[in-house]
C-alpha atoms as a PDB file:
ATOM      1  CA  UNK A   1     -10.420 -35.592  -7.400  1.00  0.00           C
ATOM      2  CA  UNK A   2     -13.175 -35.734 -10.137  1.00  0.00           C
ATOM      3  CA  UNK A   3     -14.152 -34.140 -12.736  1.00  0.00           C
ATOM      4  CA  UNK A   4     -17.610 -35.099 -13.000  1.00  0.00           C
ATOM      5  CA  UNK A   5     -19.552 -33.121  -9.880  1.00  0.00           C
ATOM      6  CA  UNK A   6     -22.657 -34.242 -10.926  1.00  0.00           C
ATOM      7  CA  UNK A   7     -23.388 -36.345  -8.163  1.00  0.00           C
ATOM      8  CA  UNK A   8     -22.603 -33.311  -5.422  1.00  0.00           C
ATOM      9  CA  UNK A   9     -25.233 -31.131  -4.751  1.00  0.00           C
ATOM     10  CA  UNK A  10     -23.285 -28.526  -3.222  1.00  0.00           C
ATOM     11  CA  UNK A  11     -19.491 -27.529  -3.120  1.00  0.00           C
ATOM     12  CA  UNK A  12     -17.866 -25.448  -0.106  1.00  0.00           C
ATOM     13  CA  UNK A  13     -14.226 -24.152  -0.417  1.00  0.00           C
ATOM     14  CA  UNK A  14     -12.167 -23.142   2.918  1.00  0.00           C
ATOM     15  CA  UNK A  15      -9.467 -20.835   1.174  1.00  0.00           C
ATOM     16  CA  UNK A  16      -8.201 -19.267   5.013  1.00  0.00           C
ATOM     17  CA  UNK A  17      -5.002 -17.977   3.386  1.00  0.00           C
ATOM     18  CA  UNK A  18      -7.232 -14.921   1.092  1.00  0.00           C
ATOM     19  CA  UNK A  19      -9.360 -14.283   4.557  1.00  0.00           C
ATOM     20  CA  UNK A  20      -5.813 -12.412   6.398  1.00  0.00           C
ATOM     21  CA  UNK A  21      -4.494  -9.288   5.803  1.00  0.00           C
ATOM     22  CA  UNK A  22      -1.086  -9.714   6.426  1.00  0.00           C
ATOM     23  CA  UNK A  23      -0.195  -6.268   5.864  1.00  0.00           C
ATOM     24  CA  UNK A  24      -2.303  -5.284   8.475  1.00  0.00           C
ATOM     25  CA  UNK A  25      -0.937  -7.616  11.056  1.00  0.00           C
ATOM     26  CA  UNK A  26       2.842  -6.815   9.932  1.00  0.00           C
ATOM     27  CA  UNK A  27       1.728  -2.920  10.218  1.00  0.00           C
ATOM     28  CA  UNK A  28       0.158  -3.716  13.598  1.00  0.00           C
ATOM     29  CA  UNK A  29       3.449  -4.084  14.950  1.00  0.00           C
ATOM     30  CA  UNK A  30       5.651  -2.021  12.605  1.00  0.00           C
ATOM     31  CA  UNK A  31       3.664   1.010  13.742  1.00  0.00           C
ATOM     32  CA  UNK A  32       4.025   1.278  17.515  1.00  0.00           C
ATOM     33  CA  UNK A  33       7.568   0.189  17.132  1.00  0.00           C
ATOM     34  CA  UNK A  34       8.150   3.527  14.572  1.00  0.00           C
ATOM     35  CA  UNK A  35       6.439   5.294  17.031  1.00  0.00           C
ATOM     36  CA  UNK A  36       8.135   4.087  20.140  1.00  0.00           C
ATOM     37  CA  UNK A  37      11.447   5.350  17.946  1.00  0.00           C
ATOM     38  CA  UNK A  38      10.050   8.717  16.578  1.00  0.00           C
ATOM     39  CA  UNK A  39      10.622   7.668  13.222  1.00  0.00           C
ATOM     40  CA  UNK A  40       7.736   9.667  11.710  1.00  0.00           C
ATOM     41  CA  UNK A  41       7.091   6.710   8.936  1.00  0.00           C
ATOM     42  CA  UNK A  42       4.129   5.810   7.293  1.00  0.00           C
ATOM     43  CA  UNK A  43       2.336   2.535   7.215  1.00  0.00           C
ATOM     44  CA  UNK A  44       3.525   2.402   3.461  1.00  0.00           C
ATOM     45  CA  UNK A  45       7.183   3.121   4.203  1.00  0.00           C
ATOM     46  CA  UNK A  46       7.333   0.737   6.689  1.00  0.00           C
ATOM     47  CA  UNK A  47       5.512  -2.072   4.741  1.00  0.00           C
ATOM     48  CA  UNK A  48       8.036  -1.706   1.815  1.00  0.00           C
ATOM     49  CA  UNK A  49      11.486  -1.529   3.869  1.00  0.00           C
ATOM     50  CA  UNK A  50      10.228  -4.466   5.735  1.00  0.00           C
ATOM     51  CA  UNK A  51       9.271  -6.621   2.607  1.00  0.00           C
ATOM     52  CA  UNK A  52      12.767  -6.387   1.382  1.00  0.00           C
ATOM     53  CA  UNK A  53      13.720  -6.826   4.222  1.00  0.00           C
ATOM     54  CA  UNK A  54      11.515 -10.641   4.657  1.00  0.00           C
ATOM     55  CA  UNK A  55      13.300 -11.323   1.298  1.00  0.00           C
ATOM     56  CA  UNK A  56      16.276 -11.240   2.218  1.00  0.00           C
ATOM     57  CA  UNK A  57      15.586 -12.879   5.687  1.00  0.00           C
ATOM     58  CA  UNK A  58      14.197 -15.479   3.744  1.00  0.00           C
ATOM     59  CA  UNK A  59      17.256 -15.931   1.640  1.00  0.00           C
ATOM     60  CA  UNK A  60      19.947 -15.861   4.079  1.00  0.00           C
ATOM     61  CA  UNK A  61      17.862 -17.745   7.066  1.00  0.00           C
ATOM     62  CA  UNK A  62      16.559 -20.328   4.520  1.00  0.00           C
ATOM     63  CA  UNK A  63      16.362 -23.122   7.269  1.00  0.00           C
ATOM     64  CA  UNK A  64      14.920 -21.473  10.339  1.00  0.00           C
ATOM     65  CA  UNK A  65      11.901 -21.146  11.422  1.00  0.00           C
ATOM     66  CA  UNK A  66       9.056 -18.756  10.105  1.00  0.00           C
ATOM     67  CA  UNK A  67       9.049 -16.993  13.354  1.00  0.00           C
ATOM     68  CA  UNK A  68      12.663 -16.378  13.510  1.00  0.00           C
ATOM     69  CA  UNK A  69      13.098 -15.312   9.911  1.00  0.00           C
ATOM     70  CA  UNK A  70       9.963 -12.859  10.811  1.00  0.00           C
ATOM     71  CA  UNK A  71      11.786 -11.801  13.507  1.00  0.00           C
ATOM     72  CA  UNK A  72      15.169 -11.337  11.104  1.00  0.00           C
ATOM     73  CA  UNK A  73      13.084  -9.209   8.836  1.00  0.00           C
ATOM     74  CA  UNK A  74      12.083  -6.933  11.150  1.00  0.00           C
ATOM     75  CA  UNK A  75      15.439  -6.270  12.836  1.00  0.00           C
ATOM     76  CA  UNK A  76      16.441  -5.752   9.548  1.00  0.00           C
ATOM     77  CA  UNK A  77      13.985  -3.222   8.660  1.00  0.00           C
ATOM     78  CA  UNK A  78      15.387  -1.549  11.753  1.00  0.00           C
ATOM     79  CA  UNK A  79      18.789  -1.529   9.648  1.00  0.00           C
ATOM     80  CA  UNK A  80      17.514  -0.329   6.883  1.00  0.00           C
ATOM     81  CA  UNK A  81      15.517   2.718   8.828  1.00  0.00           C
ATOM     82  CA  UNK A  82      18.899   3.642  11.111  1.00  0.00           C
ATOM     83  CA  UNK A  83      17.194   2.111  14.289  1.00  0.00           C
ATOM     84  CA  UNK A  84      17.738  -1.335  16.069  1.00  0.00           C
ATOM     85  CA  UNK A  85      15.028  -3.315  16.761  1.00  0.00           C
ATOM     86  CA  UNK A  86      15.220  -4.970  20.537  1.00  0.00           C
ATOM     87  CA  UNK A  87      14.340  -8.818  21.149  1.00  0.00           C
ATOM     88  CA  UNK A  88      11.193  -7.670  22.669  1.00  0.00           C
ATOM     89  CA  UNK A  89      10.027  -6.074  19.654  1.00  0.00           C
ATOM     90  CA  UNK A  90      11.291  -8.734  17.378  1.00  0.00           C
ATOM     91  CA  UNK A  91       9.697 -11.061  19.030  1.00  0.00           C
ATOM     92  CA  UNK A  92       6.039  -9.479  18.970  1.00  0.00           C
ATOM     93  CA  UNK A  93       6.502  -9.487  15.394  1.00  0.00           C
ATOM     94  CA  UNK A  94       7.749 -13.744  15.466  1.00  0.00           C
ATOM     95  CA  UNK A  95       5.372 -14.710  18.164  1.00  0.00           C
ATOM     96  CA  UNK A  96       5.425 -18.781  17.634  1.00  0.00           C
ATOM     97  CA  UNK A  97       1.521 -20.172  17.740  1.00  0.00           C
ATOM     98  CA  UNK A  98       0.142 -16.481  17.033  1.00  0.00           C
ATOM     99  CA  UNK A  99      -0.861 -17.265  12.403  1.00  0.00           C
ATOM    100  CA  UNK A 100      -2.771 -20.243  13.380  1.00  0.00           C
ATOM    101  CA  UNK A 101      -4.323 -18.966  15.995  1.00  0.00           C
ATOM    102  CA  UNK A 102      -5.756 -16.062  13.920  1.00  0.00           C
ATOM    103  CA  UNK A 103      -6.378 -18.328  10.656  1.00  0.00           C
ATOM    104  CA  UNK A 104      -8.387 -20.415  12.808  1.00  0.00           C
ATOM    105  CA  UNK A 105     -10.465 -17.141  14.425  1.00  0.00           C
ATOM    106  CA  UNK A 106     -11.159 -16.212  10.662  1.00  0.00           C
ATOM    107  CA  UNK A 107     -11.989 -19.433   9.934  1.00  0.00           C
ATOM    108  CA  UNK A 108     -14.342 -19.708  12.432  1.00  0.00           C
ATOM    109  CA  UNK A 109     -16.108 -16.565  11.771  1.00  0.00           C
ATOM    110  CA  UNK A 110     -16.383 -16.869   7.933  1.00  0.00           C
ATOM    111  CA  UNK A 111     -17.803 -20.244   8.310  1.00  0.00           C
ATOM    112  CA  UNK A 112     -20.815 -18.119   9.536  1.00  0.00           C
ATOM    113  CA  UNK A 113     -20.884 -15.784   6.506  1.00  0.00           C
ATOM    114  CA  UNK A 114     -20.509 -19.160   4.197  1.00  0.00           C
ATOM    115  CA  UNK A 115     -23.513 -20.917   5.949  1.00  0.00           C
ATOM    116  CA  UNK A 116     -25.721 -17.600   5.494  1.00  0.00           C
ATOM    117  CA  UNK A 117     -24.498 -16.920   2.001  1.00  0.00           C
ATOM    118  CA  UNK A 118     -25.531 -20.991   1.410  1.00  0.00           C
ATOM    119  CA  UNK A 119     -28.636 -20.963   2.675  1.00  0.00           C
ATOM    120  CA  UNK A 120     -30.067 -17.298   0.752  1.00  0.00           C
ATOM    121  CA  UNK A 121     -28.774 -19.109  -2.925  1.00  0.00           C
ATOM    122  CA  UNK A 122     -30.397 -21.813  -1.605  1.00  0.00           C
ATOM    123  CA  UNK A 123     -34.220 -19.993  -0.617  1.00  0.00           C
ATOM    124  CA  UNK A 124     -33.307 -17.826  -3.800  1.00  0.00           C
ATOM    125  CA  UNK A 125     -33.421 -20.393  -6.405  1.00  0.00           C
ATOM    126  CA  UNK A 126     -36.671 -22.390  -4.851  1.00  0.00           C
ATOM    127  CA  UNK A 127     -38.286 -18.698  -4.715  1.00  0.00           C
ATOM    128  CA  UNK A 128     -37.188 -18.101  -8.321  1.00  0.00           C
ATOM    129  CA  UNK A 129     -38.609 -21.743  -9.765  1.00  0.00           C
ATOM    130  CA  UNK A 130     -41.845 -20.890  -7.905  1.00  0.00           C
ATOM    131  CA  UNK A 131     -42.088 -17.539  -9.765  1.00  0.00           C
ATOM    132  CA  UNK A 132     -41.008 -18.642 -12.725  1.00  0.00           C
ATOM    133  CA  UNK A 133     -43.694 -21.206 -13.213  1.00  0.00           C
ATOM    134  CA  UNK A 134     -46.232 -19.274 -12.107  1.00  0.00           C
ATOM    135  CA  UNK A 135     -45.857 -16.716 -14.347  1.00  0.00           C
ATOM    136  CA  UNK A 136     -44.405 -18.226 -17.682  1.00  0.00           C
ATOM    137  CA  UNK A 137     -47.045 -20.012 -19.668  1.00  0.00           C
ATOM    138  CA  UNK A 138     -46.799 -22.858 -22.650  1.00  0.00           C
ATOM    139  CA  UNK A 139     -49.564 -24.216 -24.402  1.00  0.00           C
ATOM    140  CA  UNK A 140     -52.240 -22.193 -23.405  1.00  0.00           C
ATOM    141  CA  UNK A 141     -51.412 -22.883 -19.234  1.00  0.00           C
ATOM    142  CA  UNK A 142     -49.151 -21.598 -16.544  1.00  0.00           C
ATOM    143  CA  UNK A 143     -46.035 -23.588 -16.057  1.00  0.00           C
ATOM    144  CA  UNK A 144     -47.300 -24.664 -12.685  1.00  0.00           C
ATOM    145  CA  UNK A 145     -50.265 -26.207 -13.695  1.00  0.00           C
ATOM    146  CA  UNK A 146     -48.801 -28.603 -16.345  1.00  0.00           C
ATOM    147  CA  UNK A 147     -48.275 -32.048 -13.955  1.00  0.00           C
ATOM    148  CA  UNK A 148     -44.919 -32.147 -14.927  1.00  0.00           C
ATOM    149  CA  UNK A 149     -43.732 -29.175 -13.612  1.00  0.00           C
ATOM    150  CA  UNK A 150     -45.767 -29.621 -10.587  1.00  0.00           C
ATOM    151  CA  UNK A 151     -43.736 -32.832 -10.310  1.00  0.00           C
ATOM    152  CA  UNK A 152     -40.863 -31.185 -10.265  1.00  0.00           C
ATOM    153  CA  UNK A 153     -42.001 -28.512  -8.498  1.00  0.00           C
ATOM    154  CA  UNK A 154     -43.152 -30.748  -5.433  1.00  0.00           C
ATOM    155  CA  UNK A 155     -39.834 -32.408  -5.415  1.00  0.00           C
ATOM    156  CA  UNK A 156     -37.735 -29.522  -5.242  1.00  0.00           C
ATOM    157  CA  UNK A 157     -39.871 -27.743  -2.519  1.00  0.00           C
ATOM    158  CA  UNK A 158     -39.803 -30.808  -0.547  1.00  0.00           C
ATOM    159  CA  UNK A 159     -35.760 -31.541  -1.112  1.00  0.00           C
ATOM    160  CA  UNK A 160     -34.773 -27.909  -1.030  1.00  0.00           C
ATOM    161  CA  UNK A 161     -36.714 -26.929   1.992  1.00  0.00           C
ATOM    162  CA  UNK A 162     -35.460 -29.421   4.238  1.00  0.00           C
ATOM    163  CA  UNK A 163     -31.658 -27.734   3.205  1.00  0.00           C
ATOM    164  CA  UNK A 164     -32.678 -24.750   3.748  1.00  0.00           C
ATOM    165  CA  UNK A 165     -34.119 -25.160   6.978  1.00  0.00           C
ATOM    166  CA  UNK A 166     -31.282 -27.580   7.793  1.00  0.00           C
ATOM    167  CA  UNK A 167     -28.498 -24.782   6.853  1.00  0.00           C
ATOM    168  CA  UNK A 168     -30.639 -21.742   8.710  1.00  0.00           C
ATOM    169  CA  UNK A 169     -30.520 -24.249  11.678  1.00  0.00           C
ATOM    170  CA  UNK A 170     -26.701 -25.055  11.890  1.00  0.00           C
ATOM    171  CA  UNK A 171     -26.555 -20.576  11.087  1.00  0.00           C
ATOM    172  CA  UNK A 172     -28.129 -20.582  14.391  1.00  0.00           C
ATOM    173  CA  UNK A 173     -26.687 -22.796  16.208  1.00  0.00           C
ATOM    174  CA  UNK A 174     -23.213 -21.763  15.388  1.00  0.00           C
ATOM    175  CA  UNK A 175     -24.144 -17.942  15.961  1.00  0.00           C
ATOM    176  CA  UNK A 176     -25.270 -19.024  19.172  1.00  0.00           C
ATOM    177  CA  UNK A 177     -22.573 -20.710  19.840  1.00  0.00           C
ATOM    178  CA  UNK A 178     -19.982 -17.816  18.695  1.00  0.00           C
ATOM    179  CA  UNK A 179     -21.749 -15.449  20.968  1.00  0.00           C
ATOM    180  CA  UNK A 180     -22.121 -18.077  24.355  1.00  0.00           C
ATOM    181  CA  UNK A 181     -18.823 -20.307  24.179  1.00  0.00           C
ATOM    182  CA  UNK A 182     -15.853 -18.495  25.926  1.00  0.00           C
ATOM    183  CA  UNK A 183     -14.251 -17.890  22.847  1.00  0.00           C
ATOM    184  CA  UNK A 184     -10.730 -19.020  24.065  1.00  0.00           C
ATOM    185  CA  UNK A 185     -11.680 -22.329  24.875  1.00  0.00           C
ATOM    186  CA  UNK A 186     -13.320 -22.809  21.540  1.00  0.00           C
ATOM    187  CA  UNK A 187     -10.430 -21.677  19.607  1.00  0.00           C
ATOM    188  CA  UNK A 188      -7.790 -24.138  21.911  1.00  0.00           C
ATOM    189  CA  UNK A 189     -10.340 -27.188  21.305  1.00  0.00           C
ATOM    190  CA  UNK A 190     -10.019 -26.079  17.505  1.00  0.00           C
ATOM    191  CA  UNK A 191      -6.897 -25.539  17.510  1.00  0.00           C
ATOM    192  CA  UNK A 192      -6.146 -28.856  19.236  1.00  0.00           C
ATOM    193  CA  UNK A 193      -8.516 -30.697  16.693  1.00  0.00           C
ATOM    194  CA  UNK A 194      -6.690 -29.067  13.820  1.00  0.00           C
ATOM    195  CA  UNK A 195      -3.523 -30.312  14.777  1.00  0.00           C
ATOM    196  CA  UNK A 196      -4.842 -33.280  16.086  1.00  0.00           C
ATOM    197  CA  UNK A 197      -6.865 -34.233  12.635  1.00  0.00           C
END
């Protein structure tokens, strides 16, 4: 890596692990399962006996699998709370293939909200420049009409436009292509790729 990112015009980072709410998905699960059991716990509860309970899973299954020490955890929150926890249900919580599969669905709808966020900053600071220099004046003349500015000026619209255009163009296309492509067979051809590449 380098430290001097002078030469990039733009940087993009894909950090998928802030985009899930884990809690949510472990809660997704816990939930019906306390309800199934007439348990009467809250989300809360059950979040907090379960994370000592991954702990734990984690120390004593330090070799296995994610899915099976998820699955651990959970019949060990069923310990903690007085109830067993069946195979079925420990399962739904371990479900092999299920974290990539919803990394890559965030992923892929993010990407959207990156692309649109990239191309506004983009329009933004050719909009600002433009005002700018067309209302600051120095030595008796607007910004814009000094030829060096309109240099400048004439370089950046014609640079900056083409990105922006370019950027609004792959928004579209990949909207369009969220909304037609049977979403399934996108996400196996990603995930294949991923694994692939």
């Amino acid at each position: 890596m380098t430290d001097d990112f002078a030469p990039f015009r733009a940087l993009s980072f894909d950090c998928y692990g802030t985009l899930i709410d884990w809690e949510a998905g472990i809660a997704a699960v816990l939930g019906p399962w306390a309800r199934e059991q007439d348990l009467g716990a809250s989300d809360e509860e059950l979040l907090l006996a379960y994370a000592d309970s991954e702990a734990a899973a984690e120390r004593e299954a330090a070799s296995a699998l994610y899915p099976e020490v998820l699955a651990l955890a959970f019949r060990r929150t069923g310990e903690a709370l007085g109830t067993p926890v069946s195979d079925a249900w420990a399962q739904r919580l371990g479900d092999e293939g299920r974290g990539v599969r919803t990394i890559i669905e965030m992923v892929a709808a993010t990407r959207l909200d990156c692309v649109l966020g990239s191309a506004a900053l983009m329009r933004r600071a050719l909009v600002e420049a433009t005002w700018h220099t067309s209302y600051r004046s120095a030595f008796g003349d607007l910004l814009r009409d000094k030829p060096a500015m309109r240099n400048v000026l004439a370089g950046l619209i014609r640079r900056e436009m083409v990105d922006v255009e370019g950027a609004l163009g792959i928004l579209a296309e990949l909207g369009v292509a969220k909304d037609h492509i049977h979403f399934d067979k996108f996400l196996d051809r990603s995930h294949t790729a991923v694994l692939a590449g």
